[in-house]
N, C-alpha and C. Protein backbone atom coordinates (compact mmCIF):
# COMPACT_ATOMS: atom_id res chain seq x y z
N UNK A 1 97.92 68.52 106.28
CA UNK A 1 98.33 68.89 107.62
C UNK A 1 97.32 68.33 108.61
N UNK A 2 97.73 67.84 109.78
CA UNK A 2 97.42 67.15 110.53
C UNK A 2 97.21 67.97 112.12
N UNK A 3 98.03 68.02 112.66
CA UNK A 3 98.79 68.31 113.83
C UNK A 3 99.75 69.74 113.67
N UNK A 4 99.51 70.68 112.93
CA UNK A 4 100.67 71.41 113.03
C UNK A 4 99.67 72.96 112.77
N UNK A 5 98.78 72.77 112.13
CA UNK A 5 97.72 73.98 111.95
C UNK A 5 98.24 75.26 113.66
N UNK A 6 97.67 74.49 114.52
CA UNK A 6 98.07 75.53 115.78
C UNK A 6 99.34 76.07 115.91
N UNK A 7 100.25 75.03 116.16
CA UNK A 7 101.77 75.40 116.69
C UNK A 7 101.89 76.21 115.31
N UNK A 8 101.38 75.94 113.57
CA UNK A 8 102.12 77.26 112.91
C UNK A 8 101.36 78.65 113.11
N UNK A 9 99.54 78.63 113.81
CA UNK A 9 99.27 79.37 114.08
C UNK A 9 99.82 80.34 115.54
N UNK A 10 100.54 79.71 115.91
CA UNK A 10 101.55 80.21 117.06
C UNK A 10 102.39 80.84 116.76
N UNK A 11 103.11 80.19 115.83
CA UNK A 11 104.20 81.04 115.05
C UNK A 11 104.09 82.46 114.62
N UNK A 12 103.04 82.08 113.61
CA UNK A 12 102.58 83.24 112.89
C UNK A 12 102.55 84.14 113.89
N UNK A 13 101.02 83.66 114.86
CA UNK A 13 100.46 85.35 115.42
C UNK A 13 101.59 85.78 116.60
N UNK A 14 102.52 85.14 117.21
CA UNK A 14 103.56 85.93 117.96
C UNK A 14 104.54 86.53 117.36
N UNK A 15 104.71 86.30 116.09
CA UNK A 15 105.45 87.32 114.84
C UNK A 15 104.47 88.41 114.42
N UNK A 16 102.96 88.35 114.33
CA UNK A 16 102.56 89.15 113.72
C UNK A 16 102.68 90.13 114.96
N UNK A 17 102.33 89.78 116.51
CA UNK A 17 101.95 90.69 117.32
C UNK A 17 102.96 91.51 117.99
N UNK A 18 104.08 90.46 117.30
CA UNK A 18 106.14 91.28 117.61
C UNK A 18 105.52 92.51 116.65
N UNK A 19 105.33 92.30 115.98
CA UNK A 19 105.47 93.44 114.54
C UNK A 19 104.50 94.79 115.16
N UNK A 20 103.46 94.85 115.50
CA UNK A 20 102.31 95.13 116.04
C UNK A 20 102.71 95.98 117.64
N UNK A 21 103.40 95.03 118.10
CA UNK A 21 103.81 95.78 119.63
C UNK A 21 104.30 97.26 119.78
N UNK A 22 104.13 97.95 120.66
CA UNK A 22 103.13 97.41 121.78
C UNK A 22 101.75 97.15 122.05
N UNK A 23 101.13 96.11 122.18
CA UNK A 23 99.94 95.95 122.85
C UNK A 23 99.89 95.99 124.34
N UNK A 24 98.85 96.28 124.82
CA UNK A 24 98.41 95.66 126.25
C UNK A 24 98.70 94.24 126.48
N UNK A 25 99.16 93.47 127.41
CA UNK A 25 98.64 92.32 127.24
C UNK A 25 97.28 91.58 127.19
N UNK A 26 96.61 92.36 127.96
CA UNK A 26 95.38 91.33 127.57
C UNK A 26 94.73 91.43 126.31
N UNK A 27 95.53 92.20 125.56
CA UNK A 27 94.78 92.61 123.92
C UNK A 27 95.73 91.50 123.30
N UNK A 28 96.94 91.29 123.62
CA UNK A 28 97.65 90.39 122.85
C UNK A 28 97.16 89.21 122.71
N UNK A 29 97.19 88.87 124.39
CA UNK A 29 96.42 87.30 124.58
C UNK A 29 95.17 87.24 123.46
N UNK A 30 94.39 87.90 124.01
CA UNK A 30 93.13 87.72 123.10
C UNK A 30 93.79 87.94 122.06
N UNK A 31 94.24 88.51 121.32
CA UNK A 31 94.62 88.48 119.84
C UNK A 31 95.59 87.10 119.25
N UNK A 32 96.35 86.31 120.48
CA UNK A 32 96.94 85.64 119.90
C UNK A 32 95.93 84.09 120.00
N UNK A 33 94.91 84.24 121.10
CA UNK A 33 94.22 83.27 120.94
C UNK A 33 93.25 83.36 119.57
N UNK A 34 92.79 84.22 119.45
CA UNK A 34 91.99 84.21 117.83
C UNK A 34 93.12 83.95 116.79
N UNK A 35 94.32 84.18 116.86
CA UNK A 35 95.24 83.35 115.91
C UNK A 35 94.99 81.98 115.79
N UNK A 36 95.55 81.58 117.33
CA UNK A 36 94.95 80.28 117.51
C UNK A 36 93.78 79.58 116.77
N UNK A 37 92.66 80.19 117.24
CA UNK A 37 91.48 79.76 116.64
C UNK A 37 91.31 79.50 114.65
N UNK A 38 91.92 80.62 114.87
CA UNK A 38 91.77 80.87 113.41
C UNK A 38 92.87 80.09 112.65
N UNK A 39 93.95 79.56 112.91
CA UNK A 39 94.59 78.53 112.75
C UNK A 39 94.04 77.51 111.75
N UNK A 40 92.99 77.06 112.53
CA UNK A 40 92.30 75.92 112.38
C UNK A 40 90.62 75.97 111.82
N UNK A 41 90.40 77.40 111.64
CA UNK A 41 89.04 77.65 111.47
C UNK A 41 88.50 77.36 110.09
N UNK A 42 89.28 76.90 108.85
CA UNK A 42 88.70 76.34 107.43
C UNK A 42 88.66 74.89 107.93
N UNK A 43 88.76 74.37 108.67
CA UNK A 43 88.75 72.90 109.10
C UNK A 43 87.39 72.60 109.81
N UNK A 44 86.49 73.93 110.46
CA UNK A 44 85.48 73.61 110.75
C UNK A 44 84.70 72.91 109.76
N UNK A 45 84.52 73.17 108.84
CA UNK A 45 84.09 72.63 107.64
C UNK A 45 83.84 71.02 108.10
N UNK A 46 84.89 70.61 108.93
CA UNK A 46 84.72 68.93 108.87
C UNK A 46 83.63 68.48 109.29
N UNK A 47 83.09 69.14 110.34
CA UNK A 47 81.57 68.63 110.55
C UNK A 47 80.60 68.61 109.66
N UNK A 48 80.71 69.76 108.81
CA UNK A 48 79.73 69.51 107.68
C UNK A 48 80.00 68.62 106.89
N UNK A 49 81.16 68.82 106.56
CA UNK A 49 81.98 66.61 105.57
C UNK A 49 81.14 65.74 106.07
N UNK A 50 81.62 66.06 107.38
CA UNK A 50 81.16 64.36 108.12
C UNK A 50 79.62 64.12 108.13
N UNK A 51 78.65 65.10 108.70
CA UNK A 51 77.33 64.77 109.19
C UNK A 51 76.28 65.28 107.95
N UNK A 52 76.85 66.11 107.23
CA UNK A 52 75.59 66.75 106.38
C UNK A 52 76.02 66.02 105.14
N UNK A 53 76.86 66.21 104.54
CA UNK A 53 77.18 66.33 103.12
C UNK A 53 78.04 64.63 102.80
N UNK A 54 77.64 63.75 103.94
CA UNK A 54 78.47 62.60 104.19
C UNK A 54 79.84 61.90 103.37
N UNK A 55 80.47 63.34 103.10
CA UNK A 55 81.87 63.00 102.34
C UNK A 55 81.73 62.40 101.14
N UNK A 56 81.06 63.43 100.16
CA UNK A 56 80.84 63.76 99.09
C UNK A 56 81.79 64.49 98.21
N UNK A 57 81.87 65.36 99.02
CA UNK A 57 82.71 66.62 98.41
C UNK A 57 84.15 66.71 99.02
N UNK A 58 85.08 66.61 98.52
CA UNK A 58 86.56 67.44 98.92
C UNK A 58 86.24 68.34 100.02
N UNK A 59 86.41 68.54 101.17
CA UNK A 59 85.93 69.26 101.87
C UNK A 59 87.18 70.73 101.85
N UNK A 60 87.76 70.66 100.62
CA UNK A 60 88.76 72.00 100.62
C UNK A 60 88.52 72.61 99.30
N UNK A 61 86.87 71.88 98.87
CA UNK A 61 86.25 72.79 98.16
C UNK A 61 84.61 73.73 98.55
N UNK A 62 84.73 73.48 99.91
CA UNK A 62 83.76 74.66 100.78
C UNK A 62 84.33 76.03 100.91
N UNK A 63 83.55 77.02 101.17
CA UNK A 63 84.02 78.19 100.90
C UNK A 63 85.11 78.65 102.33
N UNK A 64 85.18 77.73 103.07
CA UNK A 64 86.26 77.61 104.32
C UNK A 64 87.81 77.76 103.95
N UNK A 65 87.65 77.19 102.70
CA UNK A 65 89.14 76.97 102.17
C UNK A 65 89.23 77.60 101.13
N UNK A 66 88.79 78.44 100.30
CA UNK A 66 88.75 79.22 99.78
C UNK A 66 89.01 80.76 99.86
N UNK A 67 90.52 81.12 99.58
CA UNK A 67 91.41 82.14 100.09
C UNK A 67 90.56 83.65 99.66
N UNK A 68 89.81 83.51 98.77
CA UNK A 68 89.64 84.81 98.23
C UNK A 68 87.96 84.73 98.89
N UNK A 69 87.47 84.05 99.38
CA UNK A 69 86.51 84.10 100.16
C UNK A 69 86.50 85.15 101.05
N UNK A 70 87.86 84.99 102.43
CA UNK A 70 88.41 85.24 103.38
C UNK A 70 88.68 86.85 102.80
N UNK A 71 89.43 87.35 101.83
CA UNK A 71 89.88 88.58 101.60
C UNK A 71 88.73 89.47 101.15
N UNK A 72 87.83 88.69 100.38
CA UNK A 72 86.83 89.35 100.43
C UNK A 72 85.90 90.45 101.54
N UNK A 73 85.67 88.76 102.66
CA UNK A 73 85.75 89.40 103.74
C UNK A 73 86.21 90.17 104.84
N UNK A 74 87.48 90.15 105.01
CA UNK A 74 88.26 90.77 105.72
C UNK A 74 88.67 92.33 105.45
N UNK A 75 88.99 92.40 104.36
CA UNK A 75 90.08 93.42 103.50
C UNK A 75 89.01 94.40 103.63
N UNK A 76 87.33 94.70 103.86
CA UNK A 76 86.77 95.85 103.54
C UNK A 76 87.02 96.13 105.47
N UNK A 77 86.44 95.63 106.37
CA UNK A 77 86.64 95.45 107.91
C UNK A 77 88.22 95.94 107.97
N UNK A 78 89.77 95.52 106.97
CA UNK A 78 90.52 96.23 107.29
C UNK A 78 90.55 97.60 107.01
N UNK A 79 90.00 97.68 106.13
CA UNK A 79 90.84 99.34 105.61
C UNK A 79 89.69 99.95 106.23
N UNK A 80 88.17 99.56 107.14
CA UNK A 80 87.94 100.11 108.13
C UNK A 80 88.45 101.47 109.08
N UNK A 81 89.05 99.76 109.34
CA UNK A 81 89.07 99.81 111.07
C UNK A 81 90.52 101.09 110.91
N UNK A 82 91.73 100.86 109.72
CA UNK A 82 92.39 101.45 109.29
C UNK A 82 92.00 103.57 109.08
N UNK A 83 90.91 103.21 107.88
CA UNK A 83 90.60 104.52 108.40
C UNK A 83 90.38 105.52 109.68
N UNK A 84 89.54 104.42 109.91
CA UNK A 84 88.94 105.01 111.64
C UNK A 84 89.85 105.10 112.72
N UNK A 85 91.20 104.51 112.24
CA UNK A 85 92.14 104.14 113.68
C UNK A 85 91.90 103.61 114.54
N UNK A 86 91.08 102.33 114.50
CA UNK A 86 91.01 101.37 115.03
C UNK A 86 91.79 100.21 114.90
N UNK A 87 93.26 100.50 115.70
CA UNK A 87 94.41 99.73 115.90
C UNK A 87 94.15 98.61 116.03
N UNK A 88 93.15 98.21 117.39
CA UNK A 88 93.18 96.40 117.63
C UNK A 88 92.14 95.85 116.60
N UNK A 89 90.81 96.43 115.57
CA UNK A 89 90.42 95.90 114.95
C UNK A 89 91.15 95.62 113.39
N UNK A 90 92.17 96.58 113.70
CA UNK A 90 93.13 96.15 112.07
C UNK A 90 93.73 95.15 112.28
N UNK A 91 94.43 95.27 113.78
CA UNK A 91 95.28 93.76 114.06
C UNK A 91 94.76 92.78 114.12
N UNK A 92 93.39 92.53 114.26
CA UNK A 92 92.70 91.16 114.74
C UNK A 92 92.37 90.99 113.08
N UNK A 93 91.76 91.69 112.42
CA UNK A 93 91.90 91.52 110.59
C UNK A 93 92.83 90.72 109.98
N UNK A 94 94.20 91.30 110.60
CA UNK A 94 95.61 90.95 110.09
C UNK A 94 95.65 89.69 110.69
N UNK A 95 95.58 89.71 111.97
CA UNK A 95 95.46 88.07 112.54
C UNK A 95 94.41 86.95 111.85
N UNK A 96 93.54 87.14 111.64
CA UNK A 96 92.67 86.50 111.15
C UNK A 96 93.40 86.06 109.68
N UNK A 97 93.37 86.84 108.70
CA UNK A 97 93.21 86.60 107.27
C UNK A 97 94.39 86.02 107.26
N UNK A 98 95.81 86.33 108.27
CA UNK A 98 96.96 85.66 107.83
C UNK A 98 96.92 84.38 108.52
N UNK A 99 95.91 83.68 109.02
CA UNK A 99 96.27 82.68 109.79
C UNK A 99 95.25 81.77 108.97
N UNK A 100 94.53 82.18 108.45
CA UNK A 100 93.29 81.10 107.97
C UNK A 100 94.23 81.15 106.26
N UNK A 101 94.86 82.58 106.08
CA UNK A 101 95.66 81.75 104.10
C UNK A 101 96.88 80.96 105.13
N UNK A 102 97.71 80.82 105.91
CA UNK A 102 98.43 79.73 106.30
C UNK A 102 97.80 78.50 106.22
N UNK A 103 96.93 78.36 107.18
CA UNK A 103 96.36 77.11 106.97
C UNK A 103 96.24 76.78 105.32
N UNK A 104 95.53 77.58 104.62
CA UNK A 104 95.80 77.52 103.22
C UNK A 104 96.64 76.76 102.51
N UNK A 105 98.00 77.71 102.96
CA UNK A 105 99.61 77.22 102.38
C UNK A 105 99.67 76.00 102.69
N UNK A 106 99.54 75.69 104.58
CA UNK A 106 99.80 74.12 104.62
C UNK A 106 99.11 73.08 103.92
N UNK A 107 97.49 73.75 103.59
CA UNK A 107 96.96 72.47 103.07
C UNK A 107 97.59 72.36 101.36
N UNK A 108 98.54 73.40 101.12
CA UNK A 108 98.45 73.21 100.03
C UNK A 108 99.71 72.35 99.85
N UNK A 109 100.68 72.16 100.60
CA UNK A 109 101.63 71.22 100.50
C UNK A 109 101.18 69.83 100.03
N UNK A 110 100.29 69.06 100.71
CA UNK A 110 100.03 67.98 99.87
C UNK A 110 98.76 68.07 99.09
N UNK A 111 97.67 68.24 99.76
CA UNK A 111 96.55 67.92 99.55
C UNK A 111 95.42 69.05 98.64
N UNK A 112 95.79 70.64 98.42
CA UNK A 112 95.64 71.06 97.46
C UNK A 112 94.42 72.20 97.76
N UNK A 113 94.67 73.67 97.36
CA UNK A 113 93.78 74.43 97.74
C UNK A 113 93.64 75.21 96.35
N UNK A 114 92.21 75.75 96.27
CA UNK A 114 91.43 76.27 94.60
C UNK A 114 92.26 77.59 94.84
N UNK A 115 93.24 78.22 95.38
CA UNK A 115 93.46 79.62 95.15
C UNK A 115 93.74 80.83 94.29
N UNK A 116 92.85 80.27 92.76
CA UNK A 116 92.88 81.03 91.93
C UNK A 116 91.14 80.74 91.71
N UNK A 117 90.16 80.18 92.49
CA UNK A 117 89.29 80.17 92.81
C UNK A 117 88.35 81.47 92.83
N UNK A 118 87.44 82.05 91.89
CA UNK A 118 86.39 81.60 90.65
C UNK A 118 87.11 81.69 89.34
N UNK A 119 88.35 82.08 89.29
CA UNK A 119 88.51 82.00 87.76
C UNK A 119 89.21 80.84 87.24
N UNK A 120 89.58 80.01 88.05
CA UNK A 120 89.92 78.62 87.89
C UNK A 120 89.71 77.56 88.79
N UNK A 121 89.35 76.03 89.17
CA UNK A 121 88.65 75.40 89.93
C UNK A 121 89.91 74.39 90.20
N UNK A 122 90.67 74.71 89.40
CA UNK A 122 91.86 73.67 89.98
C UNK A 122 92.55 73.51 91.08
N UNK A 123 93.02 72.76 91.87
CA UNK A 123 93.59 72.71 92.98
C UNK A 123 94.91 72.75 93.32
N UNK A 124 95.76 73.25 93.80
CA UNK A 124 97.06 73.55 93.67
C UNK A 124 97.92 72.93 94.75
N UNK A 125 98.29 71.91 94.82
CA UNK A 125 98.82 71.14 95.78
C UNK A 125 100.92 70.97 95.27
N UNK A 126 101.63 71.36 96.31
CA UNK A 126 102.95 71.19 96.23
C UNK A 126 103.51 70.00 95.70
N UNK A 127 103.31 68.66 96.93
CA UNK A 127 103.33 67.37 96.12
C UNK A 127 102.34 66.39 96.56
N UNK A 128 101.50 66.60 95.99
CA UNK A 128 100.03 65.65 96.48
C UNK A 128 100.33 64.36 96.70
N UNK A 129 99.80 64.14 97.63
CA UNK A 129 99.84 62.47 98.44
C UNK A 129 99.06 61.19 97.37
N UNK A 130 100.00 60.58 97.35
CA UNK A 130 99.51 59.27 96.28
C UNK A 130 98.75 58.79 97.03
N UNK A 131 97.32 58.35 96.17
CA UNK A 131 96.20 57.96 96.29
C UNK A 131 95.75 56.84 96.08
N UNK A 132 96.79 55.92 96.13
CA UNK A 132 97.05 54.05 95.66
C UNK A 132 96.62 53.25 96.96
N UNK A 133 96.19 53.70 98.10
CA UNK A 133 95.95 52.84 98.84
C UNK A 133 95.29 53.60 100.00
N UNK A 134 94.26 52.81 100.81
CA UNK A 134 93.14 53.08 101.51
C UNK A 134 93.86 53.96 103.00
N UNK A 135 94.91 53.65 103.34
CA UNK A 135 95.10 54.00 104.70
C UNK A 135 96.13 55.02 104.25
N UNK A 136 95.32 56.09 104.76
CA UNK A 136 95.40 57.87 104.47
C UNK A 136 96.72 58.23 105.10
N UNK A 137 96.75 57.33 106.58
CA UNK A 137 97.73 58.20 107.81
C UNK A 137 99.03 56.98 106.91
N UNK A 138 99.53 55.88 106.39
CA UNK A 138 100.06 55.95 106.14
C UNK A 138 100.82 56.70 104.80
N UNK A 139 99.89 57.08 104.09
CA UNK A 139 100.42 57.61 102.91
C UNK A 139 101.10 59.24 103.58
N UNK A 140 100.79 60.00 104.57
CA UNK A 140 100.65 60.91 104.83
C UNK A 140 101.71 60.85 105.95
N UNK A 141 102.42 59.45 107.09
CA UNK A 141 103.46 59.43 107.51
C UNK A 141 104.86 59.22 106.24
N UNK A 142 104.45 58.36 105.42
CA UNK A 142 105.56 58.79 104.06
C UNK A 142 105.63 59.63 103.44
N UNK A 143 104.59 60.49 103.48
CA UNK A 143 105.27 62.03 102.77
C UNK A 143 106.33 62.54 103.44
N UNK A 144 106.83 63.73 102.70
CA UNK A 144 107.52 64.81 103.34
C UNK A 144 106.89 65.62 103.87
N UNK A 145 105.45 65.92 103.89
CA UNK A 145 104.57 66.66 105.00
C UNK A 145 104.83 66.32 106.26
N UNK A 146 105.02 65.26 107.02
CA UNK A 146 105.43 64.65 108.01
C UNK A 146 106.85 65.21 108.92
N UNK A 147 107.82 65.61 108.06
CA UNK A 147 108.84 66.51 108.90
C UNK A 147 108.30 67.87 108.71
N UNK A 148 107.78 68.24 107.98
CA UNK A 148 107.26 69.88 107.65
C UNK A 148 106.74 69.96 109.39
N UNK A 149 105.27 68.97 109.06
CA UNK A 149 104.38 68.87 110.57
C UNK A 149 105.50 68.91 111.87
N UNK A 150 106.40 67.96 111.28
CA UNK A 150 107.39 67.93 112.78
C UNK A 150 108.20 69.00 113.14
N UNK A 151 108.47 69.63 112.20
CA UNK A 151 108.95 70.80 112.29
C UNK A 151 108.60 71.69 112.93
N UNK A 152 107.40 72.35 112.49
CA UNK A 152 106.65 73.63 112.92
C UNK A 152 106.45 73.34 114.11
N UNK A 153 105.89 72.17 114.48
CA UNK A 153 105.35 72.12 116.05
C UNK A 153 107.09 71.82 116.81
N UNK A 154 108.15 71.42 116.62
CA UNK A 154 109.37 71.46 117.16
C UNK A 154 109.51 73.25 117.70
N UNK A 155 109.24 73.83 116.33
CA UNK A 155 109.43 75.14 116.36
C UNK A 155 108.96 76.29 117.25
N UNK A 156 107.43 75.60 117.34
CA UNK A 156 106.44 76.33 118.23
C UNK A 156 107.12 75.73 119.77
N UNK A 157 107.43 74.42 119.76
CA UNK A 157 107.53 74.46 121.75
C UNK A 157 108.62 75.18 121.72
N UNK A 158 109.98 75.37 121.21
CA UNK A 158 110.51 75.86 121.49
C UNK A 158 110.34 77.44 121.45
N UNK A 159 109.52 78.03 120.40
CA UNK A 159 109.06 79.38 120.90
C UNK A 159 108.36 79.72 122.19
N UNK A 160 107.47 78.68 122.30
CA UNK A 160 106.74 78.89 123.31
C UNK A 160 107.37 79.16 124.69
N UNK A 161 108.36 77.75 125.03
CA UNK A 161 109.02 77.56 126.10
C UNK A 161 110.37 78.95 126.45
N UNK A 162 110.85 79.66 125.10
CA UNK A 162 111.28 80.52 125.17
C UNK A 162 110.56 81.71 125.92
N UNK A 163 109.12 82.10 125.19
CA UNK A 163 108.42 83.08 125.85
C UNK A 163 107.85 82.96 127.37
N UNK A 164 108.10 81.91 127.39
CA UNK A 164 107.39 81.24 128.97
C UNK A 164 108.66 81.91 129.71
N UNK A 165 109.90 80.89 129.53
CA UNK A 165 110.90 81.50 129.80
C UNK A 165 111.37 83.08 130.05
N UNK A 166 111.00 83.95 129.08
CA UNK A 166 111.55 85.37 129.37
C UNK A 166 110.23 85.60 130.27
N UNK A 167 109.15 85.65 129.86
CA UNK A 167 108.16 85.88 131.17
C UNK A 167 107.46 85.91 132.08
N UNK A 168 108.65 84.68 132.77
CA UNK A 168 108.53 84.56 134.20
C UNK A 168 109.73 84.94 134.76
N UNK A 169 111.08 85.08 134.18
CA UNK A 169 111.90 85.56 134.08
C UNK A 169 112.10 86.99 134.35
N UNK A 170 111.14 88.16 133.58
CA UNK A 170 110.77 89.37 133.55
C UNK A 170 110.63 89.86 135.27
């Protein structure tokens, strides 16, 4: 995945925060922008690919991409915030952990994520991108990842432009 990490993190967190409602709005916003963020947040990793570790390693074998990393962390902060009744810190939990295993899912369409990771190191990719030739973006415009990508982000403007729509409309 390329281009589509946000618009499906769009998706997601305005479904998760339908589910969730009512919020305030300014709890939503902020909650749907840390979707956002979090979208894309096992990808930080790339700076370390690039400048430290000079693309050595699979960079979707850092602990960024690593699903049970994330639950580790999250899942004790949920059942928290849960006990305590702390509504917006369960939701921002829920936002978080479901937007960083998406990213997950997408990377796992071609390119392959450890998610049975420590008890197995294998990588689990849907239909991994053939590796026969140097130029990445074409192997990766001939996949079928390529309408997936086109998809989701089709999906997101039109959610978006919908919600724009009802609320200015409102």
């Amino acid at each position: 995945m390329l281009l589509a990490h946000i618009p499906a993190g769009y998706l997601l967190s305005t479904a998760l925060l339908k589910r969730y409602a009512p919020l305030p709005a300014r709890q939503a916003q902020g909650l749907l922008w840390l979707g956002l963020v979090c979208a894309t947040l096992p990808d930080f990793d790339l700076l370390y690919f690039h400048f430290i570790d000079e693309r050595r390693h699979n960079h979707h074998s850092y602990w960024t991409h690593i699903p049970i990393w994330w639950a580790m962390s999250l899942l004790p902060i949920y059942a928290w915030a849960l006990w305590r009744r702390r509504r917006t810190v369960s939701v921002a939990c829920a936002v978080v952990l479901c937007n960083v295993w998406l990213h997950c899912a997408l990377d796992s369409l071609a390119s392959g994520i450890q998610w049975f990771y420590p008890l197995s190191e294998r990588y689990f990719a849907l239909l991994p991108l053939p590796g026969d030739d140097h130029w990445w973006s074409k192997r990766f415009v001939l996949n079928f990842c390529a309408l997936v990508e086109l998809s989701i982000i089709v999906l997101a403007l039109r959610r978006w432009r919908r919600n724009q729509t009802g609320a200015s409309g409102a």
